[in-house]
PDB file of N, CA and C in Angstrom:
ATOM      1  N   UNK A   1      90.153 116.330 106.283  1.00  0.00           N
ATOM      2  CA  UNK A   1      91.248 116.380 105.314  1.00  0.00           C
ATOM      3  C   UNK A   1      91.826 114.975 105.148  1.00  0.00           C
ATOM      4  N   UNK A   2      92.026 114.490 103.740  1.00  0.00           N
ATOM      5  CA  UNK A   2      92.514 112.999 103.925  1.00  0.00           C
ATOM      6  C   UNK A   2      93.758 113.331 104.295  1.00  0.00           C
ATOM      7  N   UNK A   3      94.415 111.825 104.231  1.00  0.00           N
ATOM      8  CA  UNK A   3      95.772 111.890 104.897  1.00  0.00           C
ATOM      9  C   UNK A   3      96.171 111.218 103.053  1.00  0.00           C
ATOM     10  N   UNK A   4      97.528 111.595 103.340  1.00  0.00           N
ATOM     11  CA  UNK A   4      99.212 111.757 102.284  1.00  0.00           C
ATOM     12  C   UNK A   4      98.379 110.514 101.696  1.00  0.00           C
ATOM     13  N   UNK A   5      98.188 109.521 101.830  1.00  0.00           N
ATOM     14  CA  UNK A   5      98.399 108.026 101.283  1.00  0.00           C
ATOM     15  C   UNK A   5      96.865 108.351 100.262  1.00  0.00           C
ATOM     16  N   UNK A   6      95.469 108.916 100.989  1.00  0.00           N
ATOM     17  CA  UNK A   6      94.585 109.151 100.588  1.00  0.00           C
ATOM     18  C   UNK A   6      94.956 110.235  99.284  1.00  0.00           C
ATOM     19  N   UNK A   7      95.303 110.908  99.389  1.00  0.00           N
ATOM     20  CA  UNK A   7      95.884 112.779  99.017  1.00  0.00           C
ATOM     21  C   UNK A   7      96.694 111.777  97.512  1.00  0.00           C
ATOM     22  N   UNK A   8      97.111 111.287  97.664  1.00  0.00           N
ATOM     23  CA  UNK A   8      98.325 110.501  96.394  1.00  0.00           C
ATOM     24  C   UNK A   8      96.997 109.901  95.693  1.00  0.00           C
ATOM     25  N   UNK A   9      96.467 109.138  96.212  1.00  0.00           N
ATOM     26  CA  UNK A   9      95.150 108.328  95.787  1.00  0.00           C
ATOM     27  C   UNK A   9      94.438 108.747  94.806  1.00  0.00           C
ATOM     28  N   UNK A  10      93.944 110.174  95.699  1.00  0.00           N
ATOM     29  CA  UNK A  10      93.343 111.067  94.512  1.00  0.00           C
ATOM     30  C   UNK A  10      93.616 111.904  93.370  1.00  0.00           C
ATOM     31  N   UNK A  11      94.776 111.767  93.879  1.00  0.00           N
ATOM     32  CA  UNK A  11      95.861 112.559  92.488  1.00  0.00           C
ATOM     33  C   UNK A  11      96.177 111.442  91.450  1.00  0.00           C
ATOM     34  N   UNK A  12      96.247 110.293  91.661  1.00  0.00           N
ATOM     35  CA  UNK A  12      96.358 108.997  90.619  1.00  0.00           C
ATOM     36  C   UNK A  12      95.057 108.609  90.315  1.00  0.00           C
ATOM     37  N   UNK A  13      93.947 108.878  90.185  1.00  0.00           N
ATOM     38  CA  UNK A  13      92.776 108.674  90.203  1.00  0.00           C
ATOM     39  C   UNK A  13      92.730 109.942  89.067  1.00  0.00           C
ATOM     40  N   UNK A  14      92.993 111.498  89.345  1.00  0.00           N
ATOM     41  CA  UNK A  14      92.983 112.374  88.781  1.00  0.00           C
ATOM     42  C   UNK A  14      93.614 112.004  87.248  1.00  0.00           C
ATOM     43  N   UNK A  15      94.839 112.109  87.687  1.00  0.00           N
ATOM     44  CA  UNK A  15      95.694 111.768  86.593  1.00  0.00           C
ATOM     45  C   UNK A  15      95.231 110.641  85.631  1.00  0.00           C
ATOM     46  N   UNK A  16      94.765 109.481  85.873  1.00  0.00           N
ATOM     47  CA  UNK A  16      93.963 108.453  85.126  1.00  0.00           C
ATOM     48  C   UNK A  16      92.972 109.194  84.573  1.00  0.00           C
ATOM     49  N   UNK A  17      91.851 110.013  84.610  1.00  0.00           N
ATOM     50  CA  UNK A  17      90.453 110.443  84.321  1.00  0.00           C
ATOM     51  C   UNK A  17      91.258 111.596  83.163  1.00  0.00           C
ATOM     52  N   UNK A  18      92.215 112.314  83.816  1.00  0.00           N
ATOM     53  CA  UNK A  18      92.855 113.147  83.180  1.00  0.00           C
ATOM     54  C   UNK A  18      93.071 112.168  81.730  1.00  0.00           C
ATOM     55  N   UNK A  19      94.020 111.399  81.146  1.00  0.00           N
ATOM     56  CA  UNK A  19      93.836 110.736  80.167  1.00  0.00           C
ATOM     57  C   UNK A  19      92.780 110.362  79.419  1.00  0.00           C
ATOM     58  N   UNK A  20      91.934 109.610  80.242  1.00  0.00           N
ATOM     59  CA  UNK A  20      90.757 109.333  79.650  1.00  0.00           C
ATOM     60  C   UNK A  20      90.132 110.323  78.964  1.00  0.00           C
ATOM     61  N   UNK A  21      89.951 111.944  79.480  1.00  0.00           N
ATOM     62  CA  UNK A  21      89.699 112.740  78.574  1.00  0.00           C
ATOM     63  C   UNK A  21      90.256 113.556  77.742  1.00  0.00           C
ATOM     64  N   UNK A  22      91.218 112.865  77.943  1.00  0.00           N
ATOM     65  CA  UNK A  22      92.308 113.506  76.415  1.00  0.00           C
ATOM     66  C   UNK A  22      91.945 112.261  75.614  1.00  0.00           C
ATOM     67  N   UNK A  23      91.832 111.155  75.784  1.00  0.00           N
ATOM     68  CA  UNK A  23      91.337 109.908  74.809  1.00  0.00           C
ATOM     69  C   UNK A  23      90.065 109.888  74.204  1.00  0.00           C
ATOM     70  N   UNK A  24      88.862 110.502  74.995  1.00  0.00           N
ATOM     71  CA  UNK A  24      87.736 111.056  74.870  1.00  0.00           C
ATOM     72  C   UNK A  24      88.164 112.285  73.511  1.00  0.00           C
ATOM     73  N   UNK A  25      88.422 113.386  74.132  1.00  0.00           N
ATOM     74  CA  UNK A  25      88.845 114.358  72.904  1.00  0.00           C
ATOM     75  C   UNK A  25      89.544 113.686  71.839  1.00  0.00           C
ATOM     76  N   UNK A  26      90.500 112.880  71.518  1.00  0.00           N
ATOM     77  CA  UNK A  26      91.379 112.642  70.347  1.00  0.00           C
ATOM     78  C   UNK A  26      90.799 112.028  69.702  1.00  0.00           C
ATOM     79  N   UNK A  27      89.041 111.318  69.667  1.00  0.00           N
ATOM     80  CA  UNK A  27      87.878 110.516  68.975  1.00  0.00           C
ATOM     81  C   UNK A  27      87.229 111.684  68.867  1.00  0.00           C
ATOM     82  N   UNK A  28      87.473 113.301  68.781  1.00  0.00           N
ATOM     83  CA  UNK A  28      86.406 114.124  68.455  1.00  0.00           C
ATOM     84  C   UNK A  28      86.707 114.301  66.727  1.00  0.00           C
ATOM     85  N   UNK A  29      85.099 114.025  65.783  1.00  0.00           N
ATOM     86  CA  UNK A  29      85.409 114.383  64.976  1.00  0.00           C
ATOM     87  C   UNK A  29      84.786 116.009  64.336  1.00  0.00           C
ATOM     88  N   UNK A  30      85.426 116.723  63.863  1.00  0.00           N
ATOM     89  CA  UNK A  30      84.845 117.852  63.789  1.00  0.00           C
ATOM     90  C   UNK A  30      83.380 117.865  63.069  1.00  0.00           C
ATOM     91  N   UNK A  31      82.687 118.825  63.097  1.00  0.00           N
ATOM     92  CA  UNK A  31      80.971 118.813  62.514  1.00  0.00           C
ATOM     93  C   UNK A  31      80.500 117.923  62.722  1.00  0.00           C
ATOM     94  N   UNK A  32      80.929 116.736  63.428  1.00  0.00           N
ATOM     95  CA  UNK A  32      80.310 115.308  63.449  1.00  0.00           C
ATOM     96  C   UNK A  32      79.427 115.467  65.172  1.00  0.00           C
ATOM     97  N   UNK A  33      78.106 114.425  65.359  1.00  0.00           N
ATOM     98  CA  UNK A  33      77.521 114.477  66.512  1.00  0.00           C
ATOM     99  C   UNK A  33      78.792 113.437  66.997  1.00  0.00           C
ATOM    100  N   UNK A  34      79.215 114.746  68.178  1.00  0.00           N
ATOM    101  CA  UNK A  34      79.998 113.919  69.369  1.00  0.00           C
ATOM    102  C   UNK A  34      79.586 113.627  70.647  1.00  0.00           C
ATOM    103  N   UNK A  35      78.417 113.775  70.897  1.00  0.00           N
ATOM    104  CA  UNK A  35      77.332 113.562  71.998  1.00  0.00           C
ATOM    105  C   UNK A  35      78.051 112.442  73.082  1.00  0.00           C
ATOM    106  N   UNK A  36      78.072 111.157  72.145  1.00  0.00           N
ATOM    107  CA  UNK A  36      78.264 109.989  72.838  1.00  0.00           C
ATOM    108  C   UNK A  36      79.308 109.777  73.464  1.00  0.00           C
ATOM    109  N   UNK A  37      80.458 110.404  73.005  1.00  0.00           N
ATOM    110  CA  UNK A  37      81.484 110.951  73.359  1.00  0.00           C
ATOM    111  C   UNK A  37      81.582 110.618  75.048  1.00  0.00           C
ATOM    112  N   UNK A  38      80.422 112.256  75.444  1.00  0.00           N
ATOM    113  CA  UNK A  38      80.505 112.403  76.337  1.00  0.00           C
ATOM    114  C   UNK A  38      79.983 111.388  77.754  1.00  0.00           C
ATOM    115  N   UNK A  39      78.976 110.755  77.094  1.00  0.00           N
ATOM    116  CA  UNK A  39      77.777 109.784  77.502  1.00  0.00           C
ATOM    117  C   UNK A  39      78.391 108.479  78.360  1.00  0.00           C
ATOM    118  N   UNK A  40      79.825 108.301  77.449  1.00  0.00           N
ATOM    119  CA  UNK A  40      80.321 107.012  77.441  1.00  0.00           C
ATOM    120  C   UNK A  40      81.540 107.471  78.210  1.00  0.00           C
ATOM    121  N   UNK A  41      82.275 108.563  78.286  1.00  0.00           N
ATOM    122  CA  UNK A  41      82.595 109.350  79.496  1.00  0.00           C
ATOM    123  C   UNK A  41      82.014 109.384  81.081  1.00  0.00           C
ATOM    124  N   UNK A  42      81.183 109.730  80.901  1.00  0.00           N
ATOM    125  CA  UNK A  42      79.785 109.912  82.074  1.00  0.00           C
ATOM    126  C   UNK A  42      79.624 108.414  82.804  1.00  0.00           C
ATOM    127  N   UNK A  43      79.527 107.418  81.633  1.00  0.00           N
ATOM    128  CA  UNK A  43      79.372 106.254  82.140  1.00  0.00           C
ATOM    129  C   UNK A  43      80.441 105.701  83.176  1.00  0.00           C
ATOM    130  N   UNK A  44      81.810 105.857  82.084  1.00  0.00           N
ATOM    131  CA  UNK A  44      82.818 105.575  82.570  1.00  0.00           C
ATOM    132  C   UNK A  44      83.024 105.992  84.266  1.00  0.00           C
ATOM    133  N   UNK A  45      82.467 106.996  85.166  1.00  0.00           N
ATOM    134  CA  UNK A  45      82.834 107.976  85.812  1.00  0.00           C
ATOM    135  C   UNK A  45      81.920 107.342  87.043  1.00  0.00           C
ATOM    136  N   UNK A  46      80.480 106.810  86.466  1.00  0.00           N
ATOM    137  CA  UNK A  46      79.907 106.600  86.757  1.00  0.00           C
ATOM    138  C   UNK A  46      79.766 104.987  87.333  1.00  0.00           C
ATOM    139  N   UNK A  47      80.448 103.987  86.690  1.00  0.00           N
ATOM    140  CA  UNK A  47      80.551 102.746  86.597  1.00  0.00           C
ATOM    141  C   UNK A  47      82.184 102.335  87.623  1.00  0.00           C
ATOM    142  N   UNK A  48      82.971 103.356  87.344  1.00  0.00           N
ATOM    143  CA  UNK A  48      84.410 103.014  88.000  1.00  0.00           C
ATOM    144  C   UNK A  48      84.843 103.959  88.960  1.00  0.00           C
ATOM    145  N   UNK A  49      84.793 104.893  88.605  1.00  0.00           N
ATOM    146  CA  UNK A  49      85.214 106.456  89.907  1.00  0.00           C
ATOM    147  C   UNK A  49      84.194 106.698  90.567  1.00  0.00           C
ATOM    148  N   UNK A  50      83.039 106.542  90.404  1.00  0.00           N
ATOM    149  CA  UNK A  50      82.329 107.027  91.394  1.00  0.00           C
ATOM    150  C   UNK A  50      81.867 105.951  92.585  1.00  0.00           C
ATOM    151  N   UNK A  51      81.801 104.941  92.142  1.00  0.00           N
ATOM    152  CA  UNK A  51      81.715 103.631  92.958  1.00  0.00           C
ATOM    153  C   UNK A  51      82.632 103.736  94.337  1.00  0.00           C
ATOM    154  N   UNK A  52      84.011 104.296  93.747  1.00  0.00           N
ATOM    155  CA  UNK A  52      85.991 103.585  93.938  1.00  0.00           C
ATOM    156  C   UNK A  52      85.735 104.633  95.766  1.00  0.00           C
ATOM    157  N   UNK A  53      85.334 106.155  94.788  1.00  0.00           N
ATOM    158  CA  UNK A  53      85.358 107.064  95.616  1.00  0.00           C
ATOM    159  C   UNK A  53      84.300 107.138  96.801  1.00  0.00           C
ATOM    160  N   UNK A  54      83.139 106.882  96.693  1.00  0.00           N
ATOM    161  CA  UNK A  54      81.876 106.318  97.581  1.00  0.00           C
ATOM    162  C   UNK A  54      82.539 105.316  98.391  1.00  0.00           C
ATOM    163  N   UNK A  55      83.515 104.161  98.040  1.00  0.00           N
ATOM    164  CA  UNK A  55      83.714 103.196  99.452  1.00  0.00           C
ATOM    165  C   UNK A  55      84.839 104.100  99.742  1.00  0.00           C
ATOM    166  N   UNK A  56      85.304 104.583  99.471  1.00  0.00           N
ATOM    167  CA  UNK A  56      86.270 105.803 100.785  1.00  0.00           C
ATOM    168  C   UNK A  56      85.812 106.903 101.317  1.00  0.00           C
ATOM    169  N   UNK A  57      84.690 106.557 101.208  1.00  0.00           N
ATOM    170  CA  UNK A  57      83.265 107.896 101.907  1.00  0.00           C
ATOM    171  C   UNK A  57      82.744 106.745 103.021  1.00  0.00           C
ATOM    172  N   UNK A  58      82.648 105.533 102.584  1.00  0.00           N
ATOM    173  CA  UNK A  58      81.944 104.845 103.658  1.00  0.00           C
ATOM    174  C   UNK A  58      83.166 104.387 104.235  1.00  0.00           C
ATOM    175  N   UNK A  59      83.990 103.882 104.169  1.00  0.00           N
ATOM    176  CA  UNK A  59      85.356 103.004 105.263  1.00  0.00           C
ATOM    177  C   UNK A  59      86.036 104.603 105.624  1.00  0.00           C
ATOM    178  N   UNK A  60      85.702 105.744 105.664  1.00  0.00           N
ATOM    179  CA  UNK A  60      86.171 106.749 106.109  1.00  0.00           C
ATOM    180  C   UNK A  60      87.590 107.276 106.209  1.00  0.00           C
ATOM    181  N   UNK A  61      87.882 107.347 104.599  1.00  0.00           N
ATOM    182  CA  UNK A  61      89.308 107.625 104.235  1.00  0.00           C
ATOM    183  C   UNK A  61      88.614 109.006 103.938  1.00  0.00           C
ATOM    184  N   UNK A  62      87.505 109.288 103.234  1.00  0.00           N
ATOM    185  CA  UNK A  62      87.213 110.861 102.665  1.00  0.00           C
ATOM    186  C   UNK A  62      85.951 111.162 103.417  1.00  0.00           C
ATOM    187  N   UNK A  63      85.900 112.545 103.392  1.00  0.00           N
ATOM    188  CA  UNK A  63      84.777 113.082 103.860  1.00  0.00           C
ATOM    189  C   UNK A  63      83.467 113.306 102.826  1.00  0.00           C
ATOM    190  N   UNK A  64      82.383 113.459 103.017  1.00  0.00           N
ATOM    191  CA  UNK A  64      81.564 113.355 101.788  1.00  0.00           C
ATOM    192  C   UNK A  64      81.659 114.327 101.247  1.00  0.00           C
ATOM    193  N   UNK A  65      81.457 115.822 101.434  1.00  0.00           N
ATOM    194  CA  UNK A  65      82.681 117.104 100.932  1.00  0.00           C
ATOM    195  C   UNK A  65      83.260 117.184 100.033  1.00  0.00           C
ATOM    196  N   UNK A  66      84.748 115.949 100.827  1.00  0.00           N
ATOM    197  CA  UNK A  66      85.727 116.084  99.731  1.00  0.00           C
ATOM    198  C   UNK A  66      85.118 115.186  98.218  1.00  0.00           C
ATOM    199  N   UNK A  67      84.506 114.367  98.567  1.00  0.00           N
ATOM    200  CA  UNK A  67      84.174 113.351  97.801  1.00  0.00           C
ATOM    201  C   UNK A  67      83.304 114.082  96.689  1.00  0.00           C
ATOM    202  N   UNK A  68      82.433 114.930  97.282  1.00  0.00           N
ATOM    203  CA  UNK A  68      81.716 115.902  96.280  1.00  0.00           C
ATOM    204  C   UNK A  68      82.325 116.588  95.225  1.00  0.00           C
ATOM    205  N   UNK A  69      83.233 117.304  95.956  1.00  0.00           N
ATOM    206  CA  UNK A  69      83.823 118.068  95.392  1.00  0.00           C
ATOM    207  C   UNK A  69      84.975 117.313  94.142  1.00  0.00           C
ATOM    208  N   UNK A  70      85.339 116.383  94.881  1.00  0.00           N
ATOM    209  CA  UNK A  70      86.272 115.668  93.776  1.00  0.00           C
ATOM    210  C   UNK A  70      85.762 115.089  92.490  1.00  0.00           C
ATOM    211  N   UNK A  71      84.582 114.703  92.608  1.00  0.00           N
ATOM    212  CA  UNK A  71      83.892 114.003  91.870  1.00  0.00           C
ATOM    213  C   UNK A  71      83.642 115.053  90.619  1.00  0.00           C
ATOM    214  N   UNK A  72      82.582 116.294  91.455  1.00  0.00           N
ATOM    215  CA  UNK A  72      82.592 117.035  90.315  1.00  0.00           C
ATOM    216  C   UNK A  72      84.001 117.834  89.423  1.00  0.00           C
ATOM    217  N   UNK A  73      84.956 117.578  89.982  1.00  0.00           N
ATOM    218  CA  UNK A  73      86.261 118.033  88.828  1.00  0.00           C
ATOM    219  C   UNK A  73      86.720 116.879  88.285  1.00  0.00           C
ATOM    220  N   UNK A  74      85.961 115.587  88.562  1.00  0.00           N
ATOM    221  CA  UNK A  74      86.119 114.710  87.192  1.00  0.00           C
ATOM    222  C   UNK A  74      84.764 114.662  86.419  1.00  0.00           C
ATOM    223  N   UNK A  75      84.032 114.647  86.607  1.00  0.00           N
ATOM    224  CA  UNK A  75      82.536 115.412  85.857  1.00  0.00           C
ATOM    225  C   UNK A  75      82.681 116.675  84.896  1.00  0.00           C
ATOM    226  N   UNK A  76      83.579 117.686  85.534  1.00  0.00           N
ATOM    227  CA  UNK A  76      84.255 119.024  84.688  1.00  0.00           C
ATOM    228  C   UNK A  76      84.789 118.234  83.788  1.00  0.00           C
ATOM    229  N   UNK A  77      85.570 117.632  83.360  1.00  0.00           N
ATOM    230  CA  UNK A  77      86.684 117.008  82.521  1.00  0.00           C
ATOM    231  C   UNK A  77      85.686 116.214  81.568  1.00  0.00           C
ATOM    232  N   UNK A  78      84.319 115.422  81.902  1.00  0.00           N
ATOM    233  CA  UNK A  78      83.316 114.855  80.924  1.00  0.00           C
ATOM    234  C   UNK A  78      82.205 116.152  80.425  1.00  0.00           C
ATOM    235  N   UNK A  79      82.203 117.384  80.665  1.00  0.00           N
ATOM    236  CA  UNK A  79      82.072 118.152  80.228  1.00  0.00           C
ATOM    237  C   UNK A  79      82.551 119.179  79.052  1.00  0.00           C
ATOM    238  N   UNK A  80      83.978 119.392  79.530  1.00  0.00           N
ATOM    239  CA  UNK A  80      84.671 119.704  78.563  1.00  0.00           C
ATOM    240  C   UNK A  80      84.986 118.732  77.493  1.00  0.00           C
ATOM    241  N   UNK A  81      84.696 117.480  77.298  1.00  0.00           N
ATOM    242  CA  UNK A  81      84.316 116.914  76.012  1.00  0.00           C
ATOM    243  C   UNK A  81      83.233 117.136  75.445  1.00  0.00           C
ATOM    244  N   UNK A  82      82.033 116.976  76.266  1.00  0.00           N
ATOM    245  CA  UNK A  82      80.916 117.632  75.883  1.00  0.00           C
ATOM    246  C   UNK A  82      81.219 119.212  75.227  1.00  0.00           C
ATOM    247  N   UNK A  83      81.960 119.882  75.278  1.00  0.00           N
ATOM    248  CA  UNK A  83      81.794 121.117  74.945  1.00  0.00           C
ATOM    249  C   UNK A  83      82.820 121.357  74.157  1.00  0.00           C
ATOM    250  N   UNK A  84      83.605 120.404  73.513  1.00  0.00           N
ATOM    251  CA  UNK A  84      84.349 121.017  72.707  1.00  0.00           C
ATOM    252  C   UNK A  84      83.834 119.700  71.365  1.00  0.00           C
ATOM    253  N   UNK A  85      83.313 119.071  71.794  1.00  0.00           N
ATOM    254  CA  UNK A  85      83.037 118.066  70.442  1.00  0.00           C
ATOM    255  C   UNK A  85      81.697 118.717  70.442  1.00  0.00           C
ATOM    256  N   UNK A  86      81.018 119.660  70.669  1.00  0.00           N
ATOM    257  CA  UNK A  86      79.436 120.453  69.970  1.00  0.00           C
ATOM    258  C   UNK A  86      80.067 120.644  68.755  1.00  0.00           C
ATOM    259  N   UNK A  87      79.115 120.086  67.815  1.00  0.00           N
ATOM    260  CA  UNK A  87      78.492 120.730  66.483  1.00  0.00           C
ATOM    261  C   UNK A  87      78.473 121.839  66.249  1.00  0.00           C
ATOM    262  N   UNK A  88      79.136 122.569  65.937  1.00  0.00           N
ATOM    263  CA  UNK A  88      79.092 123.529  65.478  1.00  0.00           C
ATOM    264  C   UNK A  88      78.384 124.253  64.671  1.00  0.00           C
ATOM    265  N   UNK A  89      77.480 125.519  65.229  1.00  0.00           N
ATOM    266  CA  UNK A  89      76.270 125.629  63.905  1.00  0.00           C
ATOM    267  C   UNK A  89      76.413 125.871  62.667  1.00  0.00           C
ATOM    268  N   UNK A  90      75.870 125.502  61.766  1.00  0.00           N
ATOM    269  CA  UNK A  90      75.845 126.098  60.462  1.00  0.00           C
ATOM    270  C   UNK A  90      75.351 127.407  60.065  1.00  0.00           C
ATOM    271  N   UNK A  91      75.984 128.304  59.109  1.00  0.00           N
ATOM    272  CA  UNK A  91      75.691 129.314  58.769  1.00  0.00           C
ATOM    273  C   UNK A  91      74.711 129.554  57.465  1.00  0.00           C
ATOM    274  N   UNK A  92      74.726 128.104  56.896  1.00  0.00           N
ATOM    275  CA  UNK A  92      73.720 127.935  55.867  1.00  0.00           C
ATOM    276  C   UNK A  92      72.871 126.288  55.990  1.00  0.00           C
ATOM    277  N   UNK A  93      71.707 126.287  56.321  1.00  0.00           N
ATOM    278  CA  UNK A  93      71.152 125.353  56.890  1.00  0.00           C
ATOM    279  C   UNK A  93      70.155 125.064  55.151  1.00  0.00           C
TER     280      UNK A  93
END
């Protein structure tokens, strides 16, 4: 279990990603391919949070567990862009 200082860490970490995908969504345009959207999300997650969170897996502030687990509920959040900027099908093609 991290400790308070860790525990705040990840909740400001949260809260940041949290924005980002409300900033992600507010570039959704409707019927439009929003693919990249998500991609550049993913990256983001991939390039800055996932790095941040891995050296507090190795200097042993988090457990790899928690680290899993945290990771994927900011992964959920580049999903739900993915899934609300889909294209919507057409009914006459």
């Amino acid at each position: 279990m991290p400790n308070n200082s860790v525990e705040k860490e990840l909740r400001d970490i949260k809260r940041v990603m949290s924005r980002y995908k409300d900033e992600y969504l507010s570039r959704i345009v409707p019927g439009e391919d929003n693919d990249y959207l998500y991609y550049e999300f993913c990256e983001d997650i991939e390039r800055h949070t996932e790095p941040y969170i891995m050296r507090m897996v190795k200097t042993k502030h988090l457990e790899i567990n928690e680290a899993k687990r945290f990771l994927a509920e900011i992964f959920d959040m580049a999903v739900e862009v993915y899934l609300k900027g889909r294209k919507k099908p057409s009914l006459f093609y």
